[in-house]
C-alpha atoms as a PDB file:
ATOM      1  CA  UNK A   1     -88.105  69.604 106.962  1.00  0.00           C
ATOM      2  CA  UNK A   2     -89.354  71.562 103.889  1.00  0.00           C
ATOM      3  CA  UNK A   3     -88.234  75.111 103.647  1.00  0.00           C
ATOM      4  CA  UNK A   4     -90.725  77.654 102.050  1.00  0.00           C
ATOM      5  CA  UNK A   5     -91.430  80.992 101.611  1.00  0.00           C
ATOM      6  CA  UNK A   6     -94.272  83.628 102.572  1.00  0.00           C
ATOM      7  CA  UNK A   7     -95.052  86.583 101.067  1.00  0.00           C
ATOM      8  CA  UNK A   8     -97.076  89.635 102.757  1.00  0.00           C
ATOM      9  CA  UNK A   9     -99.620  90.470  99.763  1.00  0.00           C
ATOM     10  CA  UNK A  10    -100.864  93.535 101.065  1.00  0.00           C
ATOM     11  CA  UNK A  11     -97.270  95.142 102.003  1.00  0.00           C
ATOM     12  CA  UNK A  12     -96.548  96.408  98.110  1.00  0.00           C
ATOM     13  CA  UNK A  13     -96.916  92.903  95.995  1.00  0.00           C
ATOM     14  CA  UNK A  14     -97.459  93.743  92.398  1.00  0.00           C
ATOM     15  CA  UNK A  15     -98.116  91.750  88.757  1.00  0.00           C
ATOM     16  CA  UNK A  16     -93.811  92.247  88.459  1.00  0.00           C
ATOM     17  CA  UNK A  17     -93.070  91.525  92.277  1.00  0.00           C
ATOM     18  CA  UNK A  18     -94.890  88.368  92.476  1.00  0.00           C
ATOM     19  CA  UNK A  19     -93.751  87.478  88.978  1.00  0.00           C
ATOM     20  CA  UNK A  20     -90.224  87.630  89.983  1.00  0.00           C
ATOM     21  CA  UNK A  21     -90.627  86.209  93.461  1.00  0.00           C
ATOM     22  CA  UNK A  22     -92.590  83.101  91.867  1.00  0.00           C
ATOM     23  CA  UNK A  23     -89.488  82.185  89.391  1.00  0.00           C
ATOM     24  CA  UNK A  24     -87.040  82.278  92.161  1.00  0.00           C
ATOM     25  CA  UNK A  25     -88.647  80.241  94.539  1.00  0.00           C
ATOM     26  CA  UNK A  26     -89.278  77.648  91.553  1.00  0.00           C
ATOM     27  CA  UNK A  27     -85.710  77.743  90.252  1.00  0.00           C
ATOM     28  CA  UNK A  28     -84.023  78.487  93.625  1.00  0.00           C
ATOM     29  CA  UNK A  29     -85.769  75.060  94.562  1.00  0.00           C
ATOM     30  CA  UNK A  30     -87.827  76.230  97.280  1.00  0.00           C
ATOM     31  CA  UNK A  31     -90.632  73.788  98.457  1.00  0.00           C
ATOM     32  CA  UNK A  32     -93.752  76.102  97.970  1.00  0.00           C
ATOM     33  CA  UNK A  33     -94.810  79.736  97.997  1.00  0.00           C
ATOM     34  CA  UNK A  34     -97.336  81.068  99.872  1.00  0.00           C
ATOM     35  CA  UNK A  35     -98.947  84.592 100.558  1.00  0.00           C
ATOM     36  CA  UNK A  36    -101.020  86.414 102.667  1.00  0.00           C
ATOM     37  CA  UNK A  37    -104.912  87.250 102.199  1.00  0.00           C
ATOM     38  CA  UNK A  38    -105.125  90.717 103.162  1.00  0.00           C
ATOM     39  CA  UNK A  39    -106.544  93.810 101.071  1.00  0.00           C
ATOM     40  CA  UNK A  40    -104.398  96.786 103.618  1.00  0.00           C
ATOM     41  CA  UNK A  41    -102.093  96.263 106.474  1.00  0.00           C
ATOM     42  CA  UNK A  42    -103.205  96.646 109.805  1.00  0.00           C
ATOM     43  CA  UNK A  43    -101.465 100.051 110.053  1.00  0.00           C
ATOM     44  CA  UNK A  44    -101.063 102.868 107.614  1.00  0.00           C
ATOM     45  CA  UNK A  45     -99.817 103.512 104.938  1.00  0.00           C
ATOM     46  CA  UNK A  46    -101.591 101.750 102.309  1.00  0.00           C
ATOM     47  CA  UNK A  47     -99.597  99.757  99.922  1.00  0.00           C
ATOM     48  CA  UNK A  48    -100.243  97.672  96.990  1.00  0.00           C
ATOM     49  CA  UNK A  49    -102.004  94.691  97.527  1.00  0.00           C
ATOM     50  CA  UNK A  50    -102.422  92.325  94.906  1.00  0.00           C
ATOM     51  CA  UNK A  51    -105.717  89.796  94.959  1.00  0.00           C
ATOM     52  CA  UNK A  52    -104.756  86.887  96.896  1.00  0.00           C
ATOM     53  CA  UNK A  53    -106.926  84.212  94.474  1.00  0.00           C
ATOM     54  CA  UNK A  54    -106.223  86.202  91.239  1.00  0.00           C
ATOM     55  CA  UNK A  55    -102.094  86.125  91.828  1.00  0.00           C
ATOM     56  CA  UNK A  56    -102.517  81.896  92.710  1.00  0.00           C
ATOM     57  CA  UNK A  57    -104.743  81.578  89.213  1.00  0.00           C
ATOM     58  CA  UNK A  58    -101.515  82.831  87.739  1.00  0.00           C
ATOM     59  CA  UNK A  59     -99.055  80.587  89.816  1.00  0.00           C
ATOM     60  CA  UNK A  60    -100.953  77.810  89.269  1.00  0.00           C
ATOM     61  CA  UNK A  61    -100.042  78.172  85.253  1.00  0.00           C
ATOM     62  CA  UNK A  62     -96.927  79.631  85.277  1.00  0.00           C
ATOM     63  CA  UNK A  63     -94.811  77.175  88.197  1.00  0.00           C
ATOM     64  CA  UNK A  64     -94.550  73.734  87.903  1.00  0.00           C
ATOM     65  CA  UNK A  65     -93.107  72.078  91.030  1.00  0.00           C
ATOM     66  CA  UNK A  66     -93.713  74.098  93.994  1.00  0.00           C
ATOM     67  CA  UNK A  67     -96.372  73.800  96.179  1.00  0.00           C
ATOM     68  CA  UNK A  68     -98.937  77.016  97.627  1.00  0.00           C
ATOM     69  CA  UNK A  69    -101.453  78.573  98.855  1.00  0.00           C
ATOM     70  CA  UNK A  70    -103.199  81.342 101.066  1.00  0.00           C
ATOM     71  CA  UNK A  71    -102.028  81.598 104.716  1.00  0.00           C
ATOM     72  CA  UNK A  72    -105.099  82.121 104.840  1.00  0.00           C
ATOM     73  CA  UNK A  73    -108.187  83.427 103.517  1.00  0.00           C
ATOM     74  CA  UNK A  74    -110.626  84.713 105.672  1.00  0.00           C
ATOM     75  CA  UNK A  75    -114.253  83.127 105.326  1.00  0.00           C
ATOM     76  CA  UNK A  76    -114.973  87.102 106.049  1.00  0.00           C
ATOM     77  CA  UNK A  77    -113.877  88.046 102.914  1.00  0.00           C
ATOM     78  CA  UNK A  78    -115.423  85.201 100.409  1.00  0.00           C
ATOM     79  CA  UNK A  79    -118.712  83.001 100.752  1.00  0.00           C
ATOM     80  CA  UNK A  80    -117.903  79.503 101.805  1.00  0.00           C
ATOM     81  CA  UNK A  81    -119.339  78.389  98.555  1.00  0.00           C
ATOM     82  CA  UNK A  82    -117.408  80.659  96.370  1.00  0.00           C
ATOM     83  CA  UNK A  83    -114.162  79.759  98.077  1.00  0.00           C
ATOM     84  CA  UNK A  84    -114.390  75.856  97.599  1.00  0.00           C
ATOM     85  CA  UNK A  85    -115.542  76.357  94.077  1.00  0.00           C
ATOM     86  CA  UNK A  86    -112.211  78.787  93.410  1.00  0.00           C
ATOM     87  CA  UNK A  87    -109.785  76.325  95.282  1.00  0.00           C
ATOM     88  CA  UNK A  88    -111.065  73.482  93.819  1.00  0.00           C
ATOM     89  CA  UNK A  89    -110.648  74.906  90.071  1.00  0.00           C
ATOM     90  CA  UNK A  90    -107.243  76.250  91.172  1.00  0.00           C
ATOM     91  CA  UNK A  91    -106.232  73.256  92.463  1.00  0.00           C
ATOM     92  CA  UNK A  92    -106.948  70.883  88.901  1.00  0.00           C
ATOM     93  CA  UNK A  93    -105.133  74.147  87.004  1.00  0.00           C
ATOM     94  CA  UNK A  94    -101.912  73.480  88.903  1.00  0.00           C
ATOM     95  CA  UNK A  95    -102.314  69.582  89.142  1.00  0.00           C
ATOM     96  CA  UNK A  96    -103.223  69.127  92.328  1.00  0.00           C
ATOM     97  CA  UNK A  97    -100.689  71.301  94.329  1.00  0.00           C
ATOM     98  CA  UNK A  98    -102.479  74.104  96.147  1.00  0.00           C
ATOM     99  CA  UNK A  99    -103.240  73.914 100.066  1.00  0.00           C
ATOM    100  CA  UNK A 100    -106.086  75.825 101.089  1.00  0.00           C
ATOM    101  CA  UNK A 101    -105.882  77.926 103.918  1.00  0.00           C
ATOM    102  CA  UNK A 102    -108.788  78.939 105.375  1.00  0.00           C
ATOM    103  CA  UNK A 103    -109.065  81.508 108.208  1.00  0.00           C
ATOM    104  CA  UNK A 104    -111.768  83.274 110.778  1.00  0.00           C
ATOM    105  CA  UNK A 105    -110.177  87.018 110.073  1.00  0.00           C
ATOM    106  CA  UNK A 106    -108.642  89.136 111.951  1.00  0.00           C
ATOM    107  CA  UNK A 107    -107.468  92.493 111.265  1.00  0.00           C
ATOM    108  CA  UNK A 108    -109.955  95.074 112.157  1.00  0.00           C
ATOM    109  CA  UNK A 109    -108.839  97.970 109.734  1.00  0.00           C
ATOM    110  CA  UNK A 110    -109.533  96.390 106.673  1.00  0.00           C
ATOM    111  CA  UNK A 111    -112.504  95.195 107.809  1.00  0.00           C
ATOM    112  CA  UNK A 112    -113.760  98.542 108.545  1.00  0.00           C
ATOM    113  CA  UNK A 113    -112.160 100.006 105.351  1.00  0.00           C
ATOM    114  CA  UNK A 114    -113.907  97.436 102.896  1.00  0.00           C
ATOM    115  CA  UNK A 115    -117.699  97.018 104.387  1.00  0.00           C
ATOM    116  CA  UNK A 116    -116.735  93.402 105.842  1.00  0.00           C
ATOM    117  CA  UNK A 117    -118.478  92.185 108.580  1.00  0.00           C
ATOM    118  CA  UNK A 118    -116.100  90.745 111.071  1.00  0.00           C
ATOM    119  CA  UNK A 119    -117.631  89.873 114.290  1.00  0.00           C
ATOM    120  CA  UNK A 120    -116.807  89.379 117.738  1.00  0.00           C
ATOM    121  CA  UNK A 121    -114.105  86.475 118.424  1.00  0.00           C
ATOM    122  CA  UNK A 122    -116.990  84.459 119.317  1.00  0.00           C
ATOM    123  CA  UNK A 123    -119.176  84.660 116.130  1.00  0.00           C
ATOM    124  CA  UNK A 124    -115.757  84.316 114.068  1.00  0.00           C
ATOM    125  CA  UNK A 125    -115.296  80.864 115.328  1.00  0.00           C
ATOM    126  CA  UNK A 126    -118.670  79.605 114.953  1.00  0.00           C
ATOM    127  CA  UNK A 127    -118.794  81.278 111.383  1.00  0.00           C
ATOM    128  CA  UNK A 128    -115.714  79.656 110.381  1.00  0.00           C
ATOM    129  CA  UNK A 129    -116.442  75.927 111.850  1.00  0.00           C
ATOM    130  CA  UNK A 130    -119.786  76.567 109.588  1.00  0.00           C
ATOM    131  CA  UNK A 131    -117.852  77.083 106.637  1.00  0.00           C
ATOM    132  CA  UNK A 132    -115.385  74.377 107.177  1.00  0.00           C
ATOM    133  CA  UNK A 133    -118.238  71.903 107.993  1.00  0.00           C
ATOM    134  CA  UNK A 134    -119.375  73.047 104.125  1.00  0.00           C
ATOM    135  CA  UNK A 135    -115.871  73.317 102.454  1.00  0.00           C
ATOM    136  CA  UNK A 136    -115.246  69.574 103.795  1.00  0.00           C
ATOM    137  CA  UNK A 137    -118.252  68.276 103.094  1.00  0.00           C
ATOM    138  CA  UNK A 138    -118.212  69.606  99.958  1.00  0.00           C
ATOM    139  CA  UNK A 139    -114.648  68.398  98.058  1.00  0.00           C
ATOM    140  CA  UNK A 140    -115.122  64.655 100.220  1.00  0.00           C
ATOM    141  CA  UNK A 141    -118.558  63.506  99.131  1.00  0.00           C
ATOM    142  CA  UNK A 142    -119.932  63.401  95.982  1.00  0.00           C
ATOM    143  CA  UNK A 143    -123.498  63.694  97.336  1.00  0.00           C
ATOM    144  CA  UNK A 144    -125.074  66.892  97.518  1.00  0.00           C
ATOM    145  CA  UNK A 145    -124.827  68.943 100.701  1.00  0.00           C
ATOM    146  CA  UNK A 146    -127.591  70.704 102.883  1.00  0.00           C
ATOM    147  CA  UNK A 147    -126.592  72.210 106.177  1.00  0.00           C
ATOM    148  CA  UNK A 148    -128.767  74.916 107.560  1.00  0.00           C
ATOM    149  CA  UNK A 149    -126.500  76.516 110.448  1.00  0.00           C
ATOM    150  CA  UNK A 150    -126.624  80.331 112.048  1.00  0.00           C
ATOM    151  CA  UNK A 151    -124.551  81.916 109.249  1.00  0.00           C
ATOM    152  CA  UNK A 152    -125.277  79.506 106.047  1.00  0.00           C
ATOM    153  CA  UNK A 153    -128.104  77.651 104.574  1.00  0.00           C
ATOM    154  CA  UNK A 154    -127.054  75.386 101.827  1.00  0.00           C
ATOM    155  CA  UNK A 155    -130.116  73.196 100.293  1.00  0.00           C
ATOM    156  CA  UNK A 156    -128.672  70.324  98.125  1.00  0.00           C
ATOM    157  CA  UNK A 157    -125.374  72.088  97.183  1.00  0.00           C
ATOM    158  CA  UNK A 158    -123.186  70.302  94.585  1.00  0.00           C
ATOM    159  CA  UNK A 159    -119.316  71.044  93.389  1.00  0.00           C
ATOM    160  CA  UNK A 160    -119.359  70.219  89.399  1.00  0.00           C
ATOM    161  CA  UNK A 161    -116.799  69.050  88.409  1.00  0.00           C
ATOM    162  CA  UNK A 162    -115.661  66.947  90.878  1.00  0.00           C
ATOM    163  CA  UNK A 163    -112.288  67.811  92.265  1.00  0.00           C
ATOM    164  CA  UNK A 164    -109.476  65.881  90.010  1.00  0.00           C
ATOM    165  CA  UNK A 165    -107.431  65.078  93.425  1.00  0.00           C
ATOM    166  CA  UNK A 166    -109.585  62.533  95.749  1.00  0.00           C
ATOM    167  CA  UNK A 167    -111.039  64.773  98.399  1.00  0.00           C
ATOM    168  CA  UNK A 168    -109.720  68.421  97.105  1.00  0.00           C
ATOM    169  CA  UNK A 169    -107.001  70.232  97.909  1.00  0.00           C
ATOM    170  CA  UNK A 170    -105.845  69.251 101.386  1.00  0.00           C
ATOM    171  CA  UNK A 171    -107.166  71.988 104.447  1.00  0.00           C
ATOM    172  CA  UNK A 172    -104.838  74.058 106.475  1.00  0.00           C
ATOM    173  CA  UNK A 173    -105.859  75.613 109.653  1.00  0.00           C
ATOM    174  CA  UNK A 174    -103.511  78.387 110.701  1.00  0.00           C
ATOM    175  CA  UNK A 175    -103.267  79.378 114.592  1.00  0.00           C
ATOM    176  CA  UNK A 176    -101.892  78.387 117.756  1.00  0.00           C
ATOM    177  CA  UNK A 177    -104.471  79.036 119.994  1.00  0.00           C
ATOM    178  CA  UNK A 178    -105.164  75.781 122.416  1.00  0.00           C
ATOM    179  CA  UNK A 179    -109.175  76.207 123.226  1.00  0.00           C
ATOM    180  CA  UNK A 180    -110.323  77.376 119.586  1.00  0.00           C
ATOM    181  CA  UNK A 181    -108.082  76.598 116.899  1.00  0.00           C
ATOM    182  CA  UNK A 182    -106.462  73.260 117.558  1.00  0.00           C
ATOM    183  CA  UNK A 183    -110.030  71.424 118.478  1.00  0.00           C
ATOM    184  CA  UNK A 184    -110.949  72.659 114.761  1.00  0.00           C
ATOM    185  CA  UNK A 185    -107.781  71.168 113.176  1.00  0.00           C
ATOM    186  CA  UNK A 186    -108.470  67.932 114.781  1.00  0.00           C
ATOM    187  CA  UNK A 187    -112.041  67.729 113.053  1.00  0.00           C
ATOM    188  CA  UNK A 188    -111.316  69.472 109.733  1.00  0.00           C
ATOM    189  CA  UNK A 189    -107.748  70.300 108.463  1.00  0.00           C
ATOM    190  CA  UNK A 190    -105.524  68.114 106.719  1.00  0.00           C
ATOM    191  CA  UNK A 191    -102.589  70.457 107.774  1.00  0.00           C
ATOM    192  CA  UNK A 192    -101.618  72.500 111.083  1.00  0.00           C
ATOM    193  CA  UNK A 193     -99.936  75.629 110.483  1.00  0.00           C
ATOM    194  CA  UNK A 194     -98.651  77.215 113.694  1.00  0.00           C
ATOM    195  CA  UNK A 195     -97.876  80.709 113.955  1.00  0.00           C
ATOM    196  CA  UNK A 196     -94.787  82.098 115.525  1.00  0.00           C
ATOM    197  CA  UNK A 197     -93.514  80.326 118.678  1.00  0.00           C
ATOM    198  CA  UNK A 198     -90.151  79.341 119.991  1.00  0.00           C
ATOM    199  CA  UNK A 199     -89.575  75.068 119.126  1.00  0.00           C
ATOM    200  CA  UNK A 200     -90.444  74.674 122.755  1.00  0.00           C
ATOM    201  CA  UNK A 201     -93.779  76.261 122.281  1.00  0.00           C
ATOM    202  CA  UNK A 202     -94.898  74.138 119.338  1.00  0.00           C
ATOM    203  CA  UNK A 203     -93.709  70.824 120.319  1.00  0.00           C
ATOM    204  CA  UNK A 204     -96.223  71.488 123.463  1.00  0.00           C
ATOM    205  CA  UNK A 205     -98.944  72.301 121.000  1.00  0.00           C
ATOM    206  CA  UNK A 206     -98.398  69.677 118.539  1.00  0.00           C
ATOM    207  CA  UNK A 207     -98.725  67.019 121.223  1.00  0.00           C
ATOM    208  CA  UNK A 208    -102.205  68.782 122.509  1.00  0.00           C
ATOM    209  CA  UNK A 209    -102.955  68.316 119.099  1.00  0.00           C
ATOM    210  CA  UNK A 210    -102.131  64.595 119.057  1.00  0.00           C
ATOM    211  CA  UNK A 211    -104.418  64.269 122.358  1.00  0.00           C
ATOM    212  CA  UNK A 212    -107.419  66.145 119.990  1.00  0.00           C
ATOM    213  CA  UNK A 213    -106.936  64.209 116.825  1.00  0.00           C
ATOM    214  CA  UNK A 214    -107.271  60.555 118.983  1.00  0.00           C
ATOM    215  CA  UNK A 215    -110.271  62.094 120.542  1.00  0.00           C
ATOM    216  CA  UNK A 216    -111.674  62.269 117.002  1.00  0.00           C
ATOM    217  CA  UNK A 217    -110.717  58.997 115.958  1.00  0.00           C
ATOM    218  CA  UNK A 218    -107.852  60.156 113.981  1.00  0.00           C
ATOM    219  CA  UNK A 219    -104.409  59.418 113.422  1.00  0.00           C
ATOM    220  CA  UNK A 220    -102.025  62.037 114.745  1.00  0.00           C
ATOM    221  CA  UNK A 221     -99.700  61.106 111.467  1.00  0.00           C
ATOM    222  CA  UNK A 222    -103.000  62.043 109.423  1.00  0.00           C
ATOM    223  CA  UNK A 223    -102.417  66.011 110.315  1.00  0.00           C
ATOM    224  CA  UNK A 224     -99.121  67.610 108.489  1.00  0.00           C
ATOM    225  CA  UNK A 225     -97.545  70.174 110.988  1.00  0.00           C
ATOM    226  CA  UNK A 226     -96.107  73.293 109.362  1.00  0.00           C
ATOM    227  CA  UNK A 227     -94.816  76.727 110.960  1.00  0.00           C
ATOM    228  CA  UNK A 228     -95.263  80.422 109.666  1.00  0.00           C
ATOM    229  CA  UNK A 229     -92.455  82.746 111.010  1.00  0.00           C
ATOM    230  CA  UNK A 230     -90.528  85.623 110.357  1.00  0.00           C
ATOM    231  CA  UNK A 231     -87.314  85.779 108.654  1.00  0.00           C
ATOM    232  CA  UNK A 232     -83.728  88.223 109.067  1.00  0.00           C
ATOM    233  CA  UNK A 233     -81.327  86.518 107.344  1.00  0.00           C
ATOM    234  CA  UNK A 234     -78.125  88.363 106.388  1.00  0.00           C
ATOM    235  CA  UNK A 235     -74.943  87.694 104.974  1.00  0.00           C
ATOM    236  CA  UNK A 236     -73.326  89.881 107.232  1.00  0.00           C
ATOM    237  CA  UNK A 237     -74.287  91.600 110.760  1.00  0.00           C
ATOM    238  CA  UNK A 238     -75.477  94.888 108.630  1.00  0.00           C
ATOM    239  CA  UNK A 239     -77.461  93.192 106.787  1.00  0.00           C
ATOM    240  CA  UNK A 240     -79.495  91.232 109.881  1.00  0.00           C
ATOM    241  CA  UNK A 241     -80.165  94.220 111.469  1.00  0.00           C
ATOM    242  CA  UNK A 242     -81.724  96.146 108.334  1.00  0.00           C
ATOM    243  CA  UNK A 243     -83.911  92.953 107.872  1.00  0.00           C
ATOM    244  CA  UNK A 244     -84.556  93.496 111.702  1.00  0.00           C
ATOM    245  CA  UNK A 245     -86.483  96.934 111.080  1.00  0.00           C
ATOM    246  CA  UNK A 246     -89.497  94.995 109.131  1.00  0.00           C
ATOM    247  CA  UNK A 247     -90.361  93.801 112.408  1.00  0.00           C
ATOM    248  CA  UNK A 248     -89.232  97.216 114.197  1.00  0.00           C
ATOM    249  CA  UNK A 249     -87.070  95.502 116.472  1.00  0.00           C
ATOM    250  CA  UNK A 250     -83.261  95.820 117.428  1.00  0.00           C
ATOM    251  CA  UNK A 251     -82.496  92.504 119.667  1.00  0.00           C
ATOM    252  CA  UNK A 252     -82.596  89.737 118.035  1.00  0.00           C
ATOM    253  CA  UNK A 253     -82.560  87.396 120.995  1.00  0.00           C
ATOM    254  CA  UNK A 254     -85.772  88.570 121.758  1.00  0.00           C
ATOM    255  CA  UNK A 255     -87.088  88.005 118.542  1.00  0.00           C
ATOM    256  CA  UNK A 256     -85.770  84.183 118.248  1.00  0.00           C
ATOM    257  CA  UNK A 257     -87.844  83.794 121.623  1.00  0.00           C
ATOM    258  CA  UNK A 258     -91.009  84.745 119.427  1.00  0.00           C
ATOM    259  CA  UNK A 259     -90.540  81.983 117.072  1.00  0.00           C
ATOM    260  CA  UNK A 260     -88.260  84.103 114.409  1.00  0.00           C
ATOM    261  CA  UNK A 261     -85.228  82.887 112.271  1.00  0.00           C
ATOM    262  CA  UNK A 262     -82.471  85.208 112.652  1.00  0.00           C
ATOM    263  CA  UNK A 263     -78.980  85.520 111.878  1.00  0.00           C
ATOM    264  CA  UNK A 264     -76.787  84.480 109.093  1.00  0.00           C
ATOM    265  CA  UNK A 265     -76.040  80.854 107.885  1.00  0.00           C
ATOM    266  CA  UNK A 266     -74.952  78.793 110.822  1.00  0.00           C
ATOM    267  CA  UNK A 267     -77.283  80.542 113.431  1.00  0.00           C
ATOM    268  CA  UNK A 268     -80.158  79.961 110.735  1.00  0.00           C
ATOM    269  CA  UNK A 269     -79.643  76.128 109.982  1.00  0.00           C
ATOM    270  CA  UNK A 270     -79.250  75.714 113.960  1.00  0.00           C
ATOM    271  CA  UNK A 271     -82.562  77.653 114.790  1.00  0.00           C
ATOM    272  CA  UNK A 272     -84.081  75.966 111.704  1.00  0.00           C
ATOM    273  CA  UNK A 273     -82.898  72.415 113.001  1.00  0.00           C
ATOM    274  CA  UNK A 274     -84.468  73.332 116.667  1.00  0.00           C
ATOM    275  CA  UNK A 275     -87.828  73.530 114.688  1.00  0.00           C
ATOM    276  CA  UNK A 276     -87.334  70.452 112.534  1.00  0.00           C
ATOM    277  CA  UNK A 277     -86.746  68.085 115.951  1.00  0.00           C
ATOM    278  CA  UNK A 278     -89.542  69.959 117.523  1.00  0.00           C
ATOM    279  CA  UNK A 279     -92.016  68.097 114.794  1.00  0.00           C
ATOM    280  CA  UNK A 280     -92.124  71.079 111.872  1.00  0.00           C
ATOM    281  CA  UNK A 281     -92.345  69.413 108.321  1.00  0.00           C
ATOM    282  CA  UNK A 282     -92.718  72.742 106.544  1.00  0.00           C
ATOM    283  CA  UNK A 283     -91.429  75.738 107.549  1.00  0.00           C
ATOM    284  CA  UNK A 284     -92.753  79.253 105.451  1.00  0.00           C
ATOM    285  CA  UNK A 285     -90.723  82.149 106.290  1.00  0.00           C
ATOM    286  CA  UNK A 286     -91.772  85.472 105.762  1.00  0.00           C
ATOM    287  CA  UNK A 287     -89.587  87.027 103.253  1.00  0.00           C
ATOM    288  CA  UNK A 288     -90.379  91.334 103.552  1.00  0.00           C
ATOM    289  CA  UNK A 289     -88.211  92.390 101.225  1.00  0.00           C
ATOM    290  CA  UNK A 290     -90.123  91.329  98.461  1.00  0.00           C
ATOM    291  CA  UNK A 291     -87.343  93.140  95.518  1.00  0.00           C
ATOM    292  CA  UNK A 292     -84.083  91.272  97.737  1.00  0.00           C
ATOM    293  CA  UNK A 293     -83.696  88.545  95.344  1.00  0.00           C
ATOM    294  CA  UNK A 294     -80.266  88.184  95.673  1.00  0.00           C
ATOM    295  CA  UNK A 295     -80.864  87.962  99.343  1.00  0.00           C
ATOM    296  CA  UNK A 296     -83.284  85.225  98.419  1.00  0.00           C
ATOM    297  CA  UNK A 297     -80.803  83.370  96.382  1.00  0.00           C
ATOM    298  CA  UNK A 298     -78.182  83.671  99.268  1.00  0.00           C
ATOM    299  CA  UNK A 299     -80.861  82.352 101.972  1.00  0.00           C
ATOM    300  CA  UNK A 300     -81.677  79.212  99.537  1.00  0.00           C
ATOM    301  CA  UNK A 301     -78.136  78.427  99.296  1.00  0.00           C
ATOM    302  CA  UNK A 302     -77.284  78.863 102.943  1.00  0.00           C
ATOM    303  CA  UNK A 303     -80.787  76.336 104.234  1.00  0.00           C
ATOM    304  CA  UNK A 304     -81.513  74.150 100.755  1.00  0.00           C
ATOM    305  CA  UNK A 305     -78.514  72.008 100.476  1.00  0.00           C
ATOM    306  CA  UNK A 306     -79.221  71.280 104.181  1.00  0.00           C
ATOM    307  CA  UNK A 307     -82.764  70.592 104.862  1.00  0.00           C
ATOM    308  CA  UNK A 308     -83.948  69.374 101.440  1.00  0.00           C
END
């Protein structure tokens, strides 16, 4: 199992912060680094936020190994069209290793704040199997595309140049939801990325979405399976508990039955091994504390030797 790291864009990321984080998680010799796609939290206070395609422009030049990518960006933020184009040019700028996430929305706040039109939980679904019928359509065949659906009406649409990887970056679909999400990862994505749940939990969904995948004629092997969780990792008990209060909690039992990593080195590689035999080949953990590098380096040399 791959270990990676997530980063909360909207909870304070700057130009420096992001800088910083990047290098580590290249030189540390993390698998990939990916970030959030949100312009506030869902809460006050406002924070920095830095632009989600803007900051992987920059990764895409400046890292050389490590995979990434948005978990995710919301079709309610960006045009279908203007999102493949991006990813796609992204994606040849970094030599083929960006994953695009792609996402319904979600968070009503920003929404509000920023003139985005969300729609009901209905609507989002239909908008977002529009766009992905586009976005896949688009980076798989070379011949133009023309789909006239509720929410989009493309007439002959082309992506010049043609994607340097066969087929585009690969498509994740995050999500755990049984009835919505999963039957769109078995027609579109290329990757399932769950969203915290205890091993138990995804190993149930995973198989569902084996079930899906043969219904579509498709090989269950075809889909990667990844996890997003959170993370409190400490060298010592003090430590755990301050990473605790980012998730304004105080038992960590509880937490660990909500899908999260806690604890320090051997309750980490034991939790982390329950999600590798439960069918996770990359695991992103939230990291919070986006200015703990040293924390970062202690994490990587706690998990790394281990499970890469």
């Amino acid at each position: 199992m791959d270990i990676a790291i997530m980063i909360e864009g909207q909870d304070g990321l700057t130009w420096t912060r992001w800088q910083r984080i990047a290098r580590a998680v290249e030189d540390l010799g993390f698998a990939g680094l990916y970030r959030s796609d949100h312009f506030t939290n869902m809460n006050p206070p406002d924070k920095e936020s830095l632009e989600l395609w803007v900051s992987l422009t920059w990764l895409a030049s400046h890292t050389r190994r490590i995979d990434f990518g948005p978990l995710v960006s919301p079709v309610s933020f960006r045009h279908p069209a203007l999102l493949v184009r991006m990813a796609s040019a992204v994606d040849d700028l970094s030599g083929g290793r960006l994953t695009l996430g792609v996402g319904a929305g979600w968070q009503v706040r920003e929404h509000e704040h920023f003139s985005f039109d969300l729609l009901d939980m209905a609507g989002r679904f239909a908008r977002l199997e529009e766009a992905l019928e586009y976005i896949t359509r688009l980076l798989r065949q070379d011949e133009p595309v023309t789909l006239h659906g509720k929410y989009y009406q493309f007439n002959e649409a082309v992506l010049l140049p043609r994607p340097q990887r066969p087929g585009g970056p690969p498509i994740l679909i995050g999500g755990k939801g049984p009835t919505r999400t999963l039957p769109l990862v078995a027609r579109y994505a290329d990757e399932w990325n769950g969203t915290f749940m205890p091993p138990t939990t995804y190993a149930e969904r995973s198989a569902r979405l084996d079930d899906l995948l043969r219904a579509q004629g498709r090989d269950p092997k075809s889909v990667r399976r990844s996890l997003m969780t959170g993370l409190c990792f400490g060298r010592t008990d003090a430590e755990i508990k301050h990473k605790m209060t980012f998730y304004q909690a105080d038992n960590a039992d509880e937490l660990i039955s909500y899908g999260f990593v806690v604890g320090s080195d051997s309750a980490v590689l034991d939790q982390l091994g329950a999600f590798a035999e439960a069918g996770v080949q990359r695991i992103m953990v939230q990291w919070l504390e986006q200015d703990d590098l040293n924390g970062l380096e202690a994490f990587a040399q706690a998990v790394l030797p281990v499970f890469q």
